[in-house]
PDB file of N, CA and C in Angstrom:
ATOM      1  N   UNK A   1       0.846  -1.175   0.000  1.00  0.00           N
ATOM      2  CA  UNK A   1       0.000   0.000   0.000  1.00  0.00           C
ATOM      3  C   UNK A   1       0.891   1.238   0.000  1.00  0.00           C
ATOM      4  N   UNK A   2       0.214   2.139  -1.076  1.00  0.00           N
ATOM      5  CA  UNK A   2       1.417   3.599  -0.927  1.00  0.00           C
ATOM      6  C   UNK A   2       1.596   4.163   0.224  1.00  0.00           C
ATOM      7  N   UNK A   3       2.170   5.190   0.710  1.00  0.00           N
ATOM      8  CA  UNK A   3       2.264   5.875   1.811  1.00  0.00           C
ATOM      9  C   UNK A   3       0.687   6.522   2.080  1.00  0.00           C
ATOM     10  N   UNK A   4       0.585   7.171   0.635  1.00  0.00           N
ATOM     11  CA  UNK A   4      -0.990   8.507   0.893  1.00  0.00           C
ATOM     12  C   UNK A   4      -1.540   7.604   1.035  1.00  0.00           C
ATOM     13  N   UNK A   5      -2.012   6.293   0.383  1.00  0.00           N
ATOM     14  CA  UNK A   5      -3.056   5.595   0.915  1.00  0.00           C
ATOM     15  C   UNK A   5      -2.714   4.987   2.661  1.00  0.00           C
ATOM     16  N   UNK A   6      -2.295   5.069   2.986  1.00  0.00           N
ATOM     17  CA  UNK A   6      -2.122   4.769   3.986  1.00  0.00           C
ATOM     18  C   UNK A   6      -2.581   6.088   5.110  1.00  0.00           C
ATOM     19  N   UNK A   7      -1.929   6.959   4.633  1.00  0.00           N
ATOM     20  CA  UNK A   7      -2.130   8.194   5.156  1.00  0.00           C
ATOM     21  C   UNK A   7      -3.851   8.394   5.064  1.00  0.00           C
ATOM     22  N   UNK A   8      -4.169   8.677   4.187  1.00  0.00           N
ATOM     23  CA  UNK A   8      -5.926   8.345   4.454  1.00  0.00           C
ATOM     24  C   UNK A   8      -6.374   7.126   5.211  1.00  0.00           C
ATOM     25  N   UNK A   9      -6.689   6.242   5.314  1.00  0.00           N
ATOM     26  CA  UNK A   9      -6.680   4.869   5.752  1.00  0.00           C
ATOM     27  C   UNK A   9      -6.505   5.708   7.571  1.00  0.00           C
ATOM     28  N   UNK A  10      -5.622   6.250   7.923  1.00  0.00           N
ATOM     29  CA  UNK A  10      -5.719   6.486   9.262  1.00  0.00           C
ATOM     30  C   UNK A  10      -6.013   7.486   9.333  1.00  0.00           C
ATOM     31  N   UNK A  11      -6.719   8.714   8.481  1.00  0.00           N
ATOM     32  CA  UNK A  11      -7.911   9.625   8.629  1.00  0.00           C
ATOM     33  C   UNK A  11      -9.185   9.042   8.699  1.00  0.00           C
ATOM     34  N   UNK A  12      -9.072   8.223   7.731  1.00  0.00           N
ATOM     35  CA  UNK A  12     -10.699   7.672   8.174  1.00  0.00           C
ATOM     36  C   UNK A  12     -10.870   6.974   9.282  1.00  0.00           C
ATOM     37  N   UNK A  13      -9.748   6.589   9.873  1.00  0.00           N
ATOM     38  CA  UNK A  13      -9.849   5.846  10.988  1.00  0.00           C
ATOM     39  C   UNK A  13      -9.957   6.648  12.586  1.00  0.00           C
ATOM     40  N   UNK A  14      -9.669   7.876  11.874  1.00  0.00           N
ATOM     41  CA  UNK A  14      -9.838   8.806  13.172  1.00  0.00           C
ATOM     42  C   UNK A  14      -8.391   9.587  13.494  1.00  0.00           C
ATOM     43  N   UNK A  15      -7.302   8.732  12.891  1.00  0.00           N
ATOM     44  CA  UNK A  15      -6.232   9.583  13.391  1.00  0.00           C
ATOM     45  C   UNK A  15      -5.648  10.867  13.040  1.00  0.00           C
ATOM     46  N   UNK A  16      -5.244  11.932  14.252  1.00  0.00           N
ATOM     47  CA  UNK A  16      -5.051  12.935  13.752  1.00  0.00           C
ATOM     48  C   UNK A  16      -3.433  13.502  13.278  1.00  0.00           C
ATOM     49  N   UNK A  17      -3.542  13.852  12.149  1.00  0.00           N
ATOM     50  CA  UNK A  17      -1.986  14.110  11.552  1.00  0.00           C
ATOM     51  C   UNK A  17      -1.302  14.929  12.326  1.00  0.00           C
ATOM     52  N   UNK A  18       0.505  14.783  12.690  1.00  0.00           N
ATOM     53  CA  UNK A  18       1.143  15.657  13.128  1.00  0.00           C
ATOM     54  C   UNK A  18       0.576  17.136  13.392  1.00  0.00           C
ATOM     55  N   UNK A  19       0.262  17.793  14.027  1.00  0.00           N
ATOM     56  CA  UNK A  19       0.118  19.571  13.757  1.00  0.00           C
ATOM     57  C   UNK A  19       0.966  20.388  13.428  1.00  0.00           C
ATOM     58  N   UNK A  20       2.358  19.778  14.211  1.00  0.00           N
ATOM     59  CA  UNK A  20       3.893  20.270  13.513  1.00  0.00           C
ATOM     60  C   UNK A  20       4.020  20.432  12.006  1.00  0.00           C
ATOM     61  N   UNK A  21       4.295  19.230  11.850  1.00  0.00           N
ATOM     62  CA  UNK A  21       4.204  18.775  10.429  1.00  0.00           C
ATOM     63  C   UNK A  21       3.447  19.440   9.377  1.00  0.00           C
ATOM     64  N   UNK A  22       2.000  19.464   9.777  1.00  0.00           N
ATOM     65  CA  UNK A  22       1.136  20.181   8.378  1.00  0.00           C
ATOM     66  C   UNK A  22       1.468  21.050   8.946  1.00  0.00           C
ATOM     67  N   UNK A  23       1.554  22.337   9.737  1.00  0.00           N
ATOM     68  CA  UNK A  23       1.856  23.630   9.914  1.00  0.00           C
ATOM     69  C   UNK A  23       3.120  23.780   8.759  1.00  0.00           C
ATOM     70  N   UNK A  24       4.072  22.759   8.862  1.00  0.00           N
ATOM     71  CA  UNK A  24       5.352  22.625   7.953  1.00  0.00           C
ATOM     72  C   UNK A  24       5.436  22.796   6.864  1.00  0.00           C
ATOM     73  N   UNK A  25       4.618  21.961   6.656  1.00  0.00           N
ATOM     74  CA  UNK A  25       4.713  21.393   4.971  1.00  0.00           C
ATOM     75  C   UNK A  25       3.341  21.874   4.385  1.00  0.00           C
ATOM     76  N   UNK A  26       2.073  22.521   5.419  1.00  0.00           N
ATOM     77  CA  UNK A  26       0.922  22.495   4.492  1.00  0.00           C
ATOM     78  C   UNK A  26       0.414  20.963   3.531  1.00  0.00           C
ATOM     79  N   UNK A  27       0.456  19.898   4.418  1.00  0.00           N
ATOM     80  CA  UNK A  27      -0.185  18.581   4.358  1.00  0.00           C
ATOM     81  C   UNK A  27       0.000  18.199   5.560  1.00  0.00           C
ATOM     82  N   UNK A  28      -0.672  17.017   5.216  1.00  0.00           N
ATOM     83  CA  UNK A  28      -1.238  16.030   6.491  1.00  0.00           C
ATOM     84  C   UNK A  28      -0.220  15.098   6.200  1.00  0.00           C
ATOM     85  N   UNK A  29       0.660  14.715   7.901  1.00  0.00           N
ATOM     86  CA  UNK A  29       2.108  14.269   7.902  1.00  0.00           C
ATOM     87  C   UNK A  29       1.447  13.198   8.927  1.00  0.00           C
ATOM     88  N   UNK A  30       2.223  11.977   8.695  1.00  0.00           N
ATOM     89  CA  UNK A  30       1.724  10.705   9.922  1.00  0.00           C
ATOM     90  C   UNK A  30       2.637  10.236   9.962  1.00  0.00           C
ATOM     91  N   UNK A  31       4.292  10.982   9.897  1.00  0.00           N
ATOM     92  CA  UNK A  31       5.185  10.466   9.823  1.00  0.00           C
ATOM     93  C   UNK A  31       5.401   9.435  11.386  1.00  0.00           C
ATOM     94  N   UNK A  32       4.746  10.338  12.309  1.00  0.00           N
ATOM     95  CA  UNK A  32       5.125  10.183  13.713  1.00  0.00           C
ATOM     96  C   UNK A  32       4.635   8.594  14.354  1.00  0.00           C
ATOM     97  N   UNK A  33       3.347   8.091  13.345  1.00  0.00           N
ATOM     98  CA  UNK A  33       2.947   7.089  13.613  1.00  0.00           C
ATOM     99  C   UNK A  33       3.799   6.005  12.373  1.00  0.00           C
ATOM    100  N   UNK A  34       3.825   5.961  11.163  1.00  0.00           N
ATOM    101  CA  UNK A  34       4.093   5.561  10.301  1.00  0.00           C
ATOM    102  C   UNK A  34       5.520   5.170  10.388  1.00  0.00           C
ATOM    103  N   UNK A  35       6.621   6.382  10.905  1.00  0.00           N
ATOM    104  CA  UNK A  35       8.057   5.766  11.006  1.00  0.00           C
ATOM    105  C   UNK A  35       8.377   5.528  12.835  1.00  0.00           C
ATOM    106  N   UNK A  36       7.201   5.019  13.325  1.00  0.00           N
ATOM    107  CA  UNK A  36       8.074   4.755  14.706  1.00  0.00           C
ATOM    108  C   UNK A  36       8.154   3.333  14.814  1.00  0.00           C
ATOM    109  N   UNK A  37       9.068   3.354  15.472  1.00  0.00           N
ATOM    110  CA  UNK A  37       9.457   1.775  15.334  1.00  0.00           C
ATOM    111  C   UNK A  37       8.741   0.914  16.484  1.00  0.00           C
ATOM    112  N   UNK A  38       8.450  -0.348  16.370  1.00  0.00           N
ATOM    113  CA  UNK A  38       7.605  -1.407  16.916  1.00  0.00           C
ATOM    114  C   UNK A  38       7.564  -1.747  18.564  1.00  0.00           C
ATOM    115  N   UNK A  39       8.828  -1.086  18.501  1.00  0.00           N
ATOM    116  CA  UNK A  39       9.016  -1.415  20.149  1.00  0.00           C
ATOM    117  C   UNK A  39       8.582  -0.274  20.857  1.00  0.00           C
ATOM    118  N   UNK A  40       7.752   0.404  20.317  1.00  0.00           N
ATOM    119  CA  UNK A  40       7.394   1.868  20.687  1.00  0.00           C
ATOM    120  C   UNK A  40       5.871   1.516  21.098  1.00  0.00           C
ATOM    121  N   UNK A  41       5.389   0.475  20.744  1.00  0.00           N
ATOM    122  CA  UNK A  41       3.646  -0.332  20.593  1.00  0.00           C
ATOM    123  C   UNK A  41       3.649  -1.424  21.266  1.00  0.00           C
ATOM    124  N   UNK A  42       4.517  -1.508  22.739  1.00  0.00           N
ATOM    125  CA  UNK A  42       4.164  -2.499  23.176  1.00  0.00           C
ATOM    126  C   UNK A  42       3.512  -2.090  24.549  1.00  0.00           C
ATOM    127  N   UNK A  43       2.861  -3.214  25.653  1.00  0.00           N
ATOM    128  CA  UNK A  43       2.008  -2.659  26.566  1.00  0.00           C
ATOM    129  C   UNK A  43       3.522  -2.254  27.634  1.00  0.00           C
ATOM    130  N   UNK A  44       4.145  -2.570  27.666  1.00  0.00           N
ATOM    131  CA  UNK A  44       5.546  -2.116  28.476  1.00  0.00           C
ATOM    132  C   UNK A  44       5.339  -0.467  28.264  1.00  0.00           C
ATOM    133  N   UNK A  45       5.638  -0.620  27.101  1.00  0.00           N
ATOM    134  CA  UNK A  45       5.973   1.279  26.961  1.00  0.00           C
ATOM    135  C   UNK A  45       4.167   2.143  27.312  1.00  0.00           C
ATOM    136  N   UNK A  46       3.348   1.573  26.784  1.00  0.00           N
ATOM    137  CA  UNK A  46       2.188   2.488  26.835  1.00  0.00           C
ATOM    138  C   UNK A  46       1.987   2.540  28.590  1.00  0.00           C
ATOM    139  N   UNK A  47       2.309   1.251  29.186  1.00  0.00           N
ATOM    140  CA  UNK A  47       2.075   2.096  30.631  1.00  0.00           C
ATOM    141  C   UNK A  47       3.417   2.813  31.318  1.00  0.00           C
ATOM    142  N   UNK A  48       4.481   2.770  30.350  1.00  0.00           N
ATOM    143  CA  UNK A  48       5.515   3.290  31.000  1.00  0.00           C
ATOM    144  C   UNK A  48       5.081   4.985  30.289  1.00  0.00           C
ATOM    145  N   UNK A  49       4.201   5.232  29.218  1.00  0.00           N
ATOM    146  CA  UNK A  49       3.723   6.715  29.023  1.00  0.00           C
ATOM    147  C   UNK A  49       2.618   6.913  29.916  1.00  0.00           C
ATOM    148  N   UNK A  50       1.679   5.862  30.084  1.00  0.00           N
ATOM    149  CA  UNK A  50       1.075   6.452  31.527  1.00  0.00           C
ATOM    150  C   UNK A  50       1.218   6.792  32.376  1.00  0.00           C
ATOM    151  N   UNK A  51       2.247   6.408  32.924  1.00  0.00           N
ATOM    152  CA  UNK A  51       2.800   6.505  34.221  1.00  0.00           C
ATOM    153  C   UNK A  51       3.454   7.905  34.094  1.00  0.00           C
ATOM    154  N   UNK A  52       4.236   8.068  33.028  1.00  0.00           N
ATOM    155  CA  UNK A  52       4.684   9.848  32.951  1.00  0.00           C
ATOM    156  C   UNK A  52       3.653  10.896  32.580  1.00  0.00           C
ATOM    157  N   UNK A  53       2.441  10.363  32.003  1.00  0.00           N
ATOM    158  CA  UNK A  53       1.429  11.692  32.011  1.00  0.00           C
ATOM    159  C   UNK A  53       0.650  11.803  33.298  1.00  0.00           C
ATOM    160  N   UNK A  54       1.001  10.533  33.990  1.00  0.00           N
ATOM    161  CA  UNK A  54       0.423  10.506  35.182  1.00  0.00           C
ATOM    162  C   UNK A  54       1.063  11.735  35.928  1.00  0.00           C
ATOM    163  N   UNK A  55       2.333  12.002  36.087  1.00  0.00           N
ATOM    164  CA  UNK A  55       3.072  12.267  36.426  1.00  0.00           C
ATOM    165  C   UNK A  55       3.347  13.924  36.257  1.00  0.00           C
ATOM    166  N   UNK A  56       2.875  13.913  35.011  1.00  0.00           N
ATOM    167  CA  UNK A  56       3.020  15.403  34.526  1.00  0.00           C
ATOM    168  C   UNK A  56       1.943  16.140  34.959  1.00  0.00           C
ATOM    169  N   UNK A  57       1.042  14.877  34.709  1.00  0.00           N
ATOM    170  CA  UNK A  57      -0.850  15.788  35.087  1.00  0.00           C
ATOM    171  C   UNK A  57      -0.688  15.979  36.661  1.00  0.00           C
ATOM    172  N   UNK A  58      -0.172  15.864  37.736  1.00  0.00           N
ATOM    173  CA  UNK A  58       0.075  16.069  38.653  1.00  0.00           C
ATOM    174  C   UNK A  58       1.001  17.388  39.002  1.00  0.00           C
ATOM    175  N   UNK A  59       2.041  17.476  37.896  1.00  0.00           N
ATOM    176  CA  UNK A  59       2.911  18.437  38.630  1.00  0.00           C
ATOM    177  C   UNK A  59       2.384  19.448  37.795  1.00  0.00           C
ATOM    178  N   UNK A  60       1.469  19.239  36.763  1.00  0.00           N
ATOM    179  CA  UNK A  60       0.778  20.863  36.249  1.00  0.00           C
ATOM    180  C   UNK A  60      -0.274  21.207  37.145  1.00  0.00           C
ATOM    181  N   UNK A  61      -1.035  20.081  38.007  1.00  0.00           N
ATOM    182  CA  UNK A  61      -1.684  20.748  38.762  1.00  0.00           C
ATOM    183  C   UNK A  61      -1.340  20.962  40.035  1.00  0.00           C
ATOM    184  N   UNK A  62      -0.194  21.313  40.321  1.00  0.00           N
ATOM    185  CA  UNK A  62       0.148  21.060  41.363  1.00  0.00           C
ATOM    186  C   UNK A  62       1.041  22.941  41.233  1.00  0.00           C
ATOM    187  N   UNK A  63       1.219  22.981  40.137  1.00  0.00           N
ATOM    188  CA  UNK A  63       1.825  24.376  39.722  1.00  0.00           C
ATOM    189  C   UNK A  63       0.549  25.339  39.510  1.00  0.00           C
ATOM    190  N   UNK A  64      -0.809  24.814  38.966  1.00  0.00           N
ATOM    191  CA  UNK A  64      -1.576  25.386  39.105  1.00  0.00           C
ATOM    192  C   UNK A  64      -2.316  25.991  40.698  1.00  0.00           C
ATOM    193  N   UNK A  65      -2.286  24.871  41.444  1.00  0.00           N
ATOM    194  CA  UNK A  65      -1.964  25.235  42.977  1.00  0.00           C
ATOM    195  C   UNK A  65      -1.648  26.199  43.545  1.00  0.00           C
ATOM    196  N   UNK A  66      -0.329  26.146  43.332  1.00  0.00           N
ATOM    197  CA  UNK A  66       0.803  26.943  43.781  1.00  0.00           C
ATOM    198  C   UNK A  66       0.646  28.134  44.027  1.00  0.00           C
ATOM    199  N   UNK A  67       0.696  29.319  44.572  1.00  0.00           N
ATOM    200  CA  UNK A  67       0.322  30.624  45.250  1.00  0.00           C
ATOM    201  C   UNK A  67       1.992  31.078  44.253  1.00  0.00           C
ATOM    202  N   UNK A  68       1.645  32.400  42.894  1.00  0.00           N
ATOM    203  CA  UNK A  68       3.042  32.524  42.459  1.00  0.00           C
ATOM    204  C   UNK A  68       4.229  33.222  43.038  1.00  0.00           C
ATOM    205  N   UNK A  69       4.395  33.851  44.235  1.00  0.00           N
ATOM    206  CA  UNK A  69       4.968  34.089  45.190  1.00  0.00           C
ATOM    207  C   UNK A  69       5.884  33.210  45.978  1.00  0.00           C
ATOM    208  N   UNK A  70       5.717  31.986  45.733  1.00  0.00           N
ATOM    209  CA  UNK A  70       5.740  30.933  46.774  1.00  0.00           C
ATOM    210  C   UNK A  70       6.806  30.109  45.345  1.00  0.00           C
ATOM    211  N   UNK A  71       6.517  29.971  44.343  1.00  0.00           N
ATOM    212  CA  UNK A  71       6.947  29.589  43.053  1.00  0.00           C
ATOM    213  C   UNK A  71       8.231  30.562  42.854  1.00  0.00           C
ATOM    214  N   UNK A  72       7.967  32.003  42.826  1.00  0.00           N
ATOM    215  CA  UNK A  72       8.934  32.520  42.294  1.00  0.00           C
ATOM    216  C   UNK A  72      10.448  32.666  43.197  1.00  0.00           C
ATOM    217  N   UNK A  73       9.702  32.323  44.993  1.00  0.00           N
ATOM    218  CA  UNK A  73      11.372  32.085  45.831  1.00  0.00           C
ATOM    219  C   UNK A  73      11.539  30.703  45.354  1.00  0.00           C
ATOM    220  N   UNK A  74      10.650  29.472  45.315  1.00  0.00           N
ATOM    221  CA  UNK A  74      11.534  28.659  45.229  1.00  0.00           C
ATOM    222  C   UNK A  74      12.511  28.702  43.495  1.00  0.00           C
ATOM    223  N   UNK A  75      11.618  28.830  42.985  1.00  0.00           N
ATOM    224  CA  UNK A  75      12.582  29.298  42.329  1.00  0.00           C
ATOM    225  C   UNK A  75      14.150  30.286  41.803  1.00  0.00           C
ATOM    226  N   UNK A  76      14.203  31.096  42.533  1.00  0.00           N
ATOM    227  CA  UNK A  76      15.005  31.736  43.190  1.00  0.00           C
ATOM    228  C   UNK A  76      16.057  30.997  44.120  1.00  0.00           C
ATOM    229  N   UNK A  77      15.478  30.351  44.884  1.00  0.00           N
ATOM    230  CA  UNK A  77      16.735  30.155  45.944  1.00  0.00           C
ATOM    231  C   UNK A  77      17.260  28.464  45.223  1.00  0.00           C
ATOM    232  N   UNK A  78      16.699  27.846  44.184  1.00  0.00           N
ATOM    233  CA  UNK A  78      17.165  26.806  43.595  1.00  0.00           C
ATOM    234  C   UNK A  78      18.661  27.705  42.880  1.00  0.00           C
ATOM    235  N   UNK A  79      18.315  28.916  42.267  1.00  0.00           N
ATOM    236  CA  UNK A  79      18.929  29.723  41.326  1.00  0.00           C
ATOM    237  C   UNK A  79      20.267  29.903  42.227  1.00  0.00           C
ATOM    238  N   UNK A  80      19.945  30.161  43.197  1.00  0.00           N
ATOM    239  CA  UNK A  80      21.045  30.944  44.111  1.00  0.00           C
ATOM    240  C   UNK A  80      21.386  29.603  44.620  1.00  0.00           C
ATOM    241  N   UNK A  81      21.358  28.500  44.634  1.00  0.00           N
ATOM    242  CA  UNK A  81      22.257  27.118  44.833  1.00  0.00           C
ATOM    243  C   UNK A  81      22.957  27.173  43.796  1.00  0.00           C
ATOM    244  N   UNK A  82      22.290  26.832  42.620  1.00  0.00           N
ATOM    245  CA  UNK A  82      23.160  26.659  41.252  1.00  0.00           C
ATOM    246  C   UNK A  82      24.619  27.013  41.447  1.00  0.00           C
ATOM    247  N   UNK A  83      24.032  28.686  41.744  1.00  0.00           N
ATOM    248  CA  UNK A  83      25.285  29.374  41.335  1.00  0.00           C
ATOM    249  C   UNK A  83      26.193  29.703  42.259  1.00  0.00           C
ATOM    250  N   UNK A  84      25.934  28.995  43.991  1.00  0.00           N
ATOM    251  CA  UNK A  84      26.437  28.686  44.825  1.00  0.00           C
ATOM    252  C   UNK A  84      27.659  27.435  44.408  1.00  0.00           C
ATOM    253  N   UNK A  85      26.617  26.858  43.591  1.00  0.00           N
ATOM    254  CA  UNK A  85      27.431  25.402  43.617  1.00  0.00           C
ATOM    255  C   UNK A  85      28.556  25.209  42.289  1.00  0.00           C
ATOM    256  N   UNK A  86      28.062  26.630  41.163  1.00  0.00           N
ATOM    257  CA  UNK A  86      28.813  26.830  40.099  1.00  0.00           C
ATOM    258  C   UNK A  86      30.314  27.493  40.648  1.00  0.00           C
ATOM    259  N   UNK A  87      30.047  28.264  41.916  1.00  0.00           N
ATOM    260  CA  UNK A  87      31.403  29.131  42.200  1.00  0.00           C
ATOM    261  C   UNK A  87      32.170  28.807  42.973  1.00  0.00           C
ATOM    262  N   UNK A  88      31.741  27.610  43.458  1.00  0.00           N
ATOM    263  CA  UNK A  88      32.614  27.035  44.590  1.00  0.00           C
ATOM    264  C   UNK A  88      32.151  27.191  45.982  1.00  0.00           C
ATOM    265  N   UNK A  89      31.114  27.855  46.280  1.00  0.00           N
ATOM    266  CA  UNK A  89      30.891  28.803  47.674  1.00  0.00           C
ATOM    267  C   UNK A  89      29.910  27.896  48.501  1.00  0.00           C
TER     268      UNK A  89
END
């Protein structure tokens, strides 16, 4: 089967093309599904991506939380380690 047919074949199927991609090129790109390789589709990895959106969906709401005052020292005094730890001090 050609590529475009293929490429349709998973429009009709519901899937949605890169957004990168057509922003790019001005077409519909499925490179992302089409060239990933097999070991990328197994149940190992899909709960090892659950487990990190798990993960993420937590620390965005957890930043959403956050009072930005409270965000911007810690941020800050991480800053002022860094460069504690960049100068020797």
């Amino acid at each position: 089967m050609a590529r475009q047919q293929l490429e349709q074949t998973l429009l009709e199927m519901g899937f949605e093309a890169d957004p990168m991609a057509k922003n790019r090129k001005n077409r519909t790109d499925f490179g992302y599904l089409l060239e990933m390789p097999l070991s990328r589709l197994t149940a190992e990895e899909m709960h090892r991506l659950a487990e990190r959106k798990a993960r993420r969906d937590a620390e965005l709401e957890a930043a959403k939380q956050a009072e930005w005052r409270a965000t911007w020292h810690s941020e800050l005094d991480r800053l002022a380690a860094a460069i504690r730890k960049k100068s020797g001090r």
